[in-house]
Protein backbone atom coordinates (compact mmCIF):
# COMPACT_ATOMS: atom_id res chain seq x y z
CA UNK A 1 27.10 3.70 -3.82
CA UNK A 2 23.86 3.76 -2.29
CA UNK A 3 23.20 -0.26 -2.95
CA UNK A 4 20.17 0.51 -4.40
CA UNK A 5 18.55 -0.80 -7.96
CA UNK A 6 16.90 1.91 -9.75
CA UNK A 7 14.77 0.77 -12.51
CA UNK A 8 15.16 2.73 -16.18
CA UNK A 9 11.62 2.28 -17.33
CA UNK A 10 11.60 4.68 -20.30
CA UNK A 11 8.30 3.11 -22.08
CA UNK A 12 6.18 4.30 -19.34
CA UNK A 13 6.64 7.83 -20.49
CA UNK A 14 4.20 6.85 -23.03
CA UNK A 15 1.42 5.62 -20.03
CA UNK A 16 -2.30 7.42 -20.35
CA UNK A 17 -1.96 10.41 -17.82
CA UNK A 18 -5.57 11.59 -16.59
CA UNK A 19 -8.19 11.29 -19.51
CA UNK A 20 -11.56 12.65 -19.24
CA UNK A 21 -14.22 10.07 -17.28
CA UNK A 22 -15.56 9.04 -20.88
CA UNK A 23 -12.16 7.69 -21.82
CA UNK A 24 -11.30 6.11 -18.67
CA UNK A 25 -8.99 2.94 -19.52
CA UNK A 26 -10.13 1.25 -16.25
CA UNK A 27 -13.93 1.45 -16.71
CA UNK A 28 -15.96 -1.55 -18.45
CA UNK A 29 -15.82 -1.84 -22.17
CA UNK A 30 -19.58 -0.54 -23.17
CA UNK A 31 -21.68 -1.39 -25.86
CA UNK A 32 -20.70 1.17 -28.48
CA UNK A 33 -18.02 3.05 -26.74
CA UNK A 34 -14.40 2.22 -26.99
CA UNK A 35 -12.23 -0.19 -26.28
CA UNK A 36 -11.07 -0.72 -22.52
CA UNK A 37 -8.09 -2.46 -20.40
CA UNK A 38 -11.25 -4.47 -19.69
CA UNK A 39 -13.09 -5.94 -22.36
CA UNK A 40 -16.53 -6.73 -19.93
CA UNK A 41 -19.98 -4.75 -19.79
CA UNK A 42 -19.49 -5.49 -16.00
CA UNK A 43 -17.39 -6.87 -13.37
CA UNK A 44 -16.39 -7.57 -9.62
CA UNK A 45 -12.66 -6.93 -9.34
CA UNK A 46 -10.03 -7.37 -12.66
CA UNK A 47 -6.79 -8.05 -12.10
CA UNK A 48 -4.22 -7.62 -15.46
CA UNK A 49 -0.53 -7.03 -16.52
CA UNK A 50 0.30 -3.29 -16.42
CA UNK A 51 0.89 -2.39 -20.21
CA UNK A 52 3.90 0.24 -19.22
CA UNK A 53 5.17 -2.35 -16.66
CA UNK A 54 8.43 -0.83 -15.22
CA UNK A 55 8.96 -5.27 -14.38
CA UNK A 56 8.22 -7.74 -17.18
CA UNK A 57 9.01 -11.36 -17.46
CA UNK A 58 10.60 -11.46 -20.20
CA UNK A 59 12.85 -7.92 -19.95
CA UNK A 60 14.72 -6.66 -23.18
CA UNK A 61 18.56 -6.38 -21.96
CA UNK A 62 19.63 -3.26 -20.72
CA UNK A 63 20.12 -0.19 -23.05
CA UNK A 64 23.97 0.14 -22.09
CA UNK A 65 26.48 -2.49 -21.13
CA UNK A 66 27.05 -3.68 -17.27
CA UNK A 67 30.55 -2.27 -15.79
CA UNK A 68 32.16 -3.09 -12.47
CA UNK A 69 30.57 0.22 -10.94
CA UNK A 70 27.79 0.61 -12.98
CA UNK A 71 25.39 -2.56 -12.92
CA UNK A 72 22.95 -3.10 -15.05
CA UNK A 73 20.96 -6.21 -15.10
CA UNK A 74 17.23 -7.27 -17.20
CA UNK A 75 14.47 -5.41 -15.66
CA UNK A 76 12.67 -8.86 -14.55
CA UNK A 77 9.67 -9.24 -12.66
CA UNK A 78 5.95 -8.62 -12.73
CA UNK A 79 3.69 -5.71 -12.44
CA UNK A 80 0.15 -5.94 -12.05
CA UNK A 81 -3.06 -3.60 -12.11
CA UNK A 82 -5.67 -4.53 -9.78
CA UNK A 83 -8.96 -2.51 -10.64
CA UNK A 84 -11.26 -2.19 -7.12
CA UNK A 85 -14.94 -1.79 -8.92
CA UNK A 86 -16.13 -1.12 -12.26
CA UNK A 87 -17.82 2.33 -11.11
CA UNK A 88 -15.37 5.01 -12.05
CA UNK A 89 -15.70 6.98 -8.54
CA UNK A 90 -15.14 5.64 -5.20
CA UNK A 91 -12.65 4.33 -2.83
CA UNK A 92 -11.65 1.91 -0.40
CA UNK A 93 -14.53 3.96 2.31
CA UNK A 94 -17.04 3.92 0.01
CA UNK A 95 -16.98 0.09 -1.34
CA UNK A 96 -19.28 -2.35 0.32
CA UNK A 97 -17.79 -4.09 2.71
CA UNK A 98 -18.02 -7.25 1.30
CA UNK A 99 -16.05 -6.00 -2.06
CA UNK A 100 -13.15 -4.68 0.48
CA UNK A 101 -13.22 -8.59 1.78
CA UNK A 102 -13.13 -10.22 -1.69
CA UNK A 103 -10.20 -7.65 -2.78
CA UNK A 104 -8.26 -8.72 0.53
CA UNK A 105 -8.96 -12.18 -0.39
CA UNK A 106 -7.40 -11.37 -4.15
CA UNK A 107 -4.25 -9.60 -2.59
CA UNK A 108 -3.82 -13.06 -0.58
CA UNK A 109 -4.65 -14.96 -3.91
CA UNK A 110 -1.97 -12.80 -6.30
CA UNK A 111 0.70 -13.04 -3.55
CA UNK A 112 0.55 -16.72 -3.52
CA UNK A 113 0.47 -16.92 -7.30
CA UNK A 114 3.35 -14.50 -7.60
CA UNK A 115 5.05 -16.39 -4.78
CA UNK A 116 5.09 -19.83 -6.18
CA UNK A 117 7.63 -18.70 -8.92
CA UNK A 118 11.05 -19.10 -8.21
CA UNK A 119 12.46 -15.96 -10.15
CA UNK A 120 9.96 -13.53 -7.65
CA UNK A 121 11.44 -12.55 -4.04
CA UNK A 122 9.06 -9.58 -2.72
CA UNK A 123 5.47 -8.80 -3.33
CA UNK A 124 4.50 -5.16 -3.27
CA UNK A 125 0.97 -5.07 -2.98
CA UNK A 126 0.23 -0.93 -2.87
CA UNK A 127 -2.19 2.45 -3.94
CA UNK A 128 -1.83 5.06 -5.01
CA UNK A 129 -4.78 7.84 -4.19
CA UNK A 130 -4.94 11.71 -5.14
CA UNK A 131 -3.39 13.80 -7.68
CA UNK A 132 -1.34 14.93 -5.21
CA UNK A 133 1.20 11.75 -5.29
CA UNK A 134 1.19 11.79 -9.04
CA UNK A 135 -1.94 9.67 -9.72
CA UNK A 136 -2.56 9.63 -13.69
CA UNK A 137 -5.60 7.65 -13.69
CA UNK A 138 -8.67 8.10 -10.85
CA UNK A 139 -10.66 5.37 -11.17
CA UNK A 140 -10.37 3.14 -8.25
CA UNK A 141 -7.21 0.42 -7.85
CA UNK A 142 -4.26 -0.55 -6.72
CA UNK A 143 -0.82 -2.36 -8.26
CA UNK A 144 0.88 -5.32 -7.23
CA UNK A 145 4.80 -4.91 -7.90
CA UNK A 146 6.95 -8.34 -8.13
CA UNK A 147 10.65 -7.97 -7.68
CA UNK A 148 13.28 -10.00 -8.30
CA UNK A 149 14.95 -9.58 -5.57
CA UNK A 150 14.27 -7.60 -1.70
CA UNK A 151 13.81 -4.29 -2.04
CA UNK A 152 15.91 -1.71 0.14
CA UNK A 153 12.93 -0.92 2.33
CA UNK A 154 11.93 -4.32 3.22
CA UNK A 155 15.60 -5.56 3.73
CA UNK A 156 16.03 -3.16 6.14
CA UNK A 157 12.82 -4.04 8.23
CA UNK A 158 14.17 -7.33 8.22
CA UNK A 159 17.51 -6.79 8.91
CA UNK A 160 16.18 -5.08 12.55
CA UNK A 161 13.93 -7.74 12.88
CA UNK A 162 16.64 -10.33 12.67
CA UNK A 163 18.97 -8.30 14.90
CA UNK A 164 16.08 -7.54 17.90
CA UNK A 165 15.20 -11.78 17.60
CA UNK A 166 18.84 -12.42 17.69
CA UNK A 167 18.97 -9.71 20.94
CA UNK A 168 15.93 -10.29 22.54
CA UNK A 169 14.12 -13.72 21.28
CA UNK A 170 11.11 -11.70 20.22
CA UNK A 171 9.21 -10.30 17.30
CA UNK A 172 10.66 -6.69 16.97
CA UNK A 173 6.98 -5.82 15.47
CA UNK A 174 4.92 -7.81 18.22
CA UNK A 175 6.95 -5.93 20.62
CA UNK A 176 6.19 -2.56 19.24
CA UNK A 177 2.47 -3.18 18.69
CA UNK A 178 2.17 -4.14 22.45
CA UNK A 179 4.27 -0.80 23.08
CA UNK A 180 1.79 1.21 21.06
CA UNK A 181 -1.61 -0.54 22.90
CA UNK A 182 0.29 0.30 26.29
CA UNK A 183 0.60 3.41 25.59
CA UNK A 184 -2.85 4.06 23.54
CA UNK A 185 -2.06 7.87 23.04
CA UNK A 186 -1.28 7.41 19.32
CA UNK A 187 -3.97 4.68 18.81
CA UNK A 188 -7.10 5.32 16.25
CA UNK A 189 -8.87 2.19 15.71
CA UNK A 190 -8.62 -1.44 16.35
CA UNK A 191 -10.83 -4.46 16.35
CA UNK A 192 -10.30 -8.25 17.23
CA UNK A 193 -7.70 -8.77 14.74
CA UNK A 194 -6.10 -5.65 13.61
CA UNK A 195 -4.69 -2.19 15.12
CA UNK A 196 -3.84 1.19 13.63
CA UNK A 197 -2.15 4.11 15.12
CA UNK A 198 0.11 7.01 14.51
CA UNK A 199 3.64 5.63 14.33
CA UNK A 200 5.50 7.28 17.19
CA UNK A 201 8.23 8.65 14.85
CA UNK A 202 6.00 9.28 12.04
CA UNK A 203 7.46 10.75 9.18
CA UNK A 204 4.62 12.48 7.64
CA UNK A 205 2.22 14.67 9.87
CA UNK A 206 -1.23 11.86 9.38
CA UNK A 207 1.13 8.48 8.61
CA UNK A 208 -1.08 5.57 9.66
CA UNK A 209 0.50 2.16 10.11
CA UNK A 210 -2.40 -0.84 10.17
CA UNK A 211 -0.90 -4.18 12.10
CA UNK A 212 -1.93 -8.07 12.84
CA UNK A 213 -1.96 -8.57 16.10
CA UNK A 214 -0.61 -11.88 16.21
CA UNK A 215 2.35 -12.70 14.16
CA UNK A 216 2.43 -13.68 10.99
CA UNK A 217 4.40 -13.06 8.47
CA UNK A 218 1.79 -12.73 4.54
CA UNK A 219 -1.29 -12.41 3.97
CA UNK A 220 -1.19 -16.71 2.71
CA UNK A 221 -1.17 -16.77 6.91
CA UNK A 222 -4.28 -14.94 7.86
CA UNK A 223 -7.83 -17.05 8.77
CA UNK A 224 -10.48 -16.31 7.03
CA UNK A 225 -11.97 -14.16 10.27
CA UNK A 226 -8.76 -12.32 9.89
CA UNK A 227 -9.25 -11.28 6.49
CA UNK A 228 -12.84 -10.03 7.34
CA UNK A 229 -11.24 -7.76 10.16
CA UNK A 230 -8.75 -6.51 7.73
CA UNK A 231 -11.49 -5.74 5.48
CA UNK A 232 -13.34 -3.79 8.05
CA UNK A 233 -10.46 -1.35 9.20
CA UNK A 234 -9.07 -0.72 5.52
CA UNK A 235 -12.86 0.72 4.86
CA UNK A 236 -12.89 2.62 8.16
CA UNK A 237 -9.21 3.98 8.39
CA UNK A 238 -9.74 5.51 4.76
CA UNK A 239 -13.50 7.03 5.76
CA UNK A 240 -11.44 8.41 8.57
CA UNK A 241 -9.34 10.12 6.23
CA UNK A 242 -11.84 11.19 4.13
CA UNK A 243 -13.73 12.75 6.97
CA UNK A 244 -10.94 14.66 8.50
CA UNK A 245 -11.41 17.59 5.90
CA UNK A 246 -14.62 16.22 4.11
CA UNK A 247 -12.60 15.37 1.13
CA UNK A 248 -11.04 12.59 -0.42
CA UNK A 249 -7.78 12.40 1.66
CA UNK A 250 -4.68 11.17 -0.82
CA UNK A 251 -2.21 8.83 0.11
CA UNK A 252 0.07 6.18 -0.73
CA UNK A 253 -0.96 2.87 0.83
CA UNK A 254 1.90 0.13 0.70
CA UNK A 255 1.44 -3.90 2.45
CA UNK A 256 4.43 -4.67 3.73
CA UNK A 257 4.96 -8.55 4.08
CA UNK A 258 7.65 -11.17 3.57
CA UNK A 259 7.74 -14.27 1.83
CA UNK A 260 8.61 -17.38 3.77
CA UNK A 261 10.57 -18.66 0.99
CA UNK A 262 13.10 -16.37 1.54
CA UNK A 263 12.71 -14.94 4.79
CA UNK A 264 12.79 -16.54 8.26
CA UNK A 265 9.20 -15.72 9.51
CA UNK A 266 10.60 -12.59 11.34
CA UNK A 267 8.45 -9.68 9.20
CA UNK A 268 5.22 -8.92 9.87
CA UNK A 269 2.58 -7.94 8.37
CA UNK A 270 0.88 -4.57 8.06
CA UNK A 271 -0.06 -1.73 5.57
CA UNK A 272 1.74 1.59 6.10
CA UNK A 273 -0.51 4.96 4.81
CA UNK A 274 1.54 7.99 3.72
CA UNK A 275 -0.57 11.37 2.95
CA UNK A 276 1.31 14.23 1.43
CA UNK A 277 -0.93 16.27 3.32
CA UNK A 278 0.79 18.09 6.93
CA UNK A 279 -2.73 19.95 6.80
CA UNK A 280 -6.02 20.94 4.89
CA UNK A 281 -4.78 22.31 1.94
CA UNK A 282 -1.31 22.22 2.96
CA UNK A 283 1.27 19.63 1.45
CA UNK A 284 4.14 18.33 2.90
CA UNK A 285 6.69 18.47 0.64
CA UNK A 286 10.37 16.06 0.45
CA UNK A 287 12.76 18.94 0.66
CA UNK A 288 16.81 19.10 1.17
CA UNK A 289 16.81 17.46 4.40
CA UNK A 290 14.57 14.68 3.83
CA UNK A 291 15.80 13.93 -0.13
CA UNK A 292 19.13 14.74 0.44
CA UNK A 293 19.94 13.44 4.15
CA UNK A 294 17.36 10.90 4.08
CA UNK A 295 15.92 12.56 7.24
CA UNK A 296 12.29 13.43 7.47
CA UNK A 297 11.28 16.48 9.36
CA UNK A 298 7.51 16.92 11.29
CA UNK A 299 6.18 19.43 12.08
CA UNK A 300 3.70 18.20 13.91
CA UNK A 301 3.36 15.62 17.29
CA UNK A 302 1.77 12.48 16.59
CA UNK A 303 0.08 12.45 19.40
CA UNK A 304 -2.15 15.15 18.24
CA UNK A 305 -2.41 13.82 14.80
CA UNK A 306 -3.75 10.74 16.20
CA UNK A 307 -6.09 12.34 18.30
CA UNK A 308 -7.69 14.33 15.27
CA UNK A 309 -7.93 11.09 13.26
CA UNK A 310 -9.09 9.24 16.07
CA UNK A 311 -12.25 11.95 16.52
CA UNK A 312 -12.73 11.77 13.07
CA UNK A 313 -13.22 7.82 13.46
CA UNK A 314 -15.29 7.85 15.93
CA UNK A 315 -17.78 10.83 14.56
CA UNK A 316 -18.29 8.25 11.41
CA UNK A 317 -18.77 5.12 14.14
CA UNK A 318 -22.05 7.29 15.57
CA UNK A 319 -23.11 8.24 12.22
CA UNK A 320 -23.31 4.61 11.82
CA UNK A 321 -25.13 3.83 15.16
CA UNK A 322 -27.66 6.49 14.21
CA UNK A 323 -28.41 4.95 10.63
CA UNK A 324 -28.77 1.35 12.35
């Protein structure tokens, strides 16, 4: 009806849902304590097979049989864990900046990896921060999802991509990020390389979307200067987050990028940030209009949004200078 999979992934009921600090599954294995998902003293960044992957490689069949309404097909596919730092508190604002690099240059190594086999068609390189979007386990990392096949989200984007080239001979995305510089009103950091702003029909009140500014397509097409610059405004766009209310801001971060293989070169890359916050202490919640209509409702402009993130950016830029 909706042309839609939806994955039945009843195992992960069983997944560890917030233990105390002294049990954390993420943390290094120590001398004398128990057994981790890492069996190290120490480490950089650890990347491992979820063990309540909602994707495996080898799938059992489906629970109930296939019909000409109701599909059903092997859950196939790959899902990943990619742990940030072996300290058990921290984020993306408070790594070094050289740890954000090497992690950007994993995410580049896993979606080549992942890319090479032929049964994969989208990577889904994403976080999830905060209790607030269901987060069972708060030690710093991310997941890397890999689909067998183009999920609805990303078909979409390149669907209008496909239909703007075929309309207009240009990148729809290119287009938009030279919209967005033009105007500069919704704009909250950028360097060399990279740009984020306020989306101008942002569907939650502090959405940040992080572009290239030249096309391309993955992160397998970024220089190595690139991947520094990404690096850089990752760290800073979460500390401006985290400085808005002086508290670790949640979110869900998700890369959106296409693989070549089966795409046409016409995405483009970026990282979209969704916080369920609309203000301090206040969430925004998916109600009747949103979940049932598919509509999203703000109640704010982003205009002003931007401009609030934007001071809070710049505030931790002089707090910088001063410490230099």
């Amino acid at each position: 009806m909706r042309r839609e999979w939806v994955i039945i992934a009843s195992q992960r009921m069983e997944r560890t849902f917030l233990p105390p600090k002294d049990y954390c599954p993420l943390c290094p294995t120590r001398p004398g304590g128990f057994e981790t998902e890492i069996p190290r003293r120490d480490f950089e960044i650890v990347v491992f097979e979820n063990r309540f992957p909602s994707l495996q490689p080898l799938p059992p069949e489906p629970a109930v049989e296939s019909t000409a309404l109701n599909l059903a097909k092997p859950a196939c596919g790959l899902c990943e864990v990619v742990v940030y730092t072996p300290e058990h508190e921290g984020s993306l604002a408070t790594l070094s900046l050289d740890r954000v690099k090497q992690l950007v240059r994993v995410w580049r190594e896993r979606t080549q990896d992942l890319a090479a086999r032929d049964e994969i068609k989208y990577i889904l390189i994403f976080e999830n921060r905060g209790a607030e979007v269901g987060v069972t386990l708060h030690h710093p990392h991310g997941q890397i999802y890999a689909f067998p096949y183009i999920p609805p989200v990303a078909q979409r984007e390149i669907c209008s991509a496909r239909e703007y080239y075929t309309n207009h001979g240009r990148c729809l995305f290119c287009d938009l990020v030279g919209e967005e510089i033009k105007d500069s009103r919704r704009v909250v950091m950028e360097n060399g390389s990279f740009i984020a702003f306020v989306p101008f029909a942002a569907r939650y009140p502090y959405e940040l979307h992080l572009y290239c500014k030249r096309h391309c397509s993955s992160l397998t097409e970024l220089t190595e200067e690139e991947m520094d610059r990404l690096a850089e405004l990752l760290r800073n766009l979460v500390g401006c987050y985290d400085r808005l209310f002086n508290a670790p801001f949640p979110y869900i971060m998700v890369l959106h990028q296409e693989l070549l293989k089966e795409g046409k070169g016409l995405g483009h890359l970026h990282f979209e940030f969704y916080p369920p916050l609309r203000d301090r202490g206040k969430l925004k919640y998916l109600a009747g209009c949103e979940q049932g209509a598919g509509t999203f409702i703000n109640d704010s402009l982003p205009e002003e949004k931007a401009a609030l993130l934007r001071e809070s950016y710049l505030a931790g830029e002089a707090e910088k200078n001063k410490r230099v």
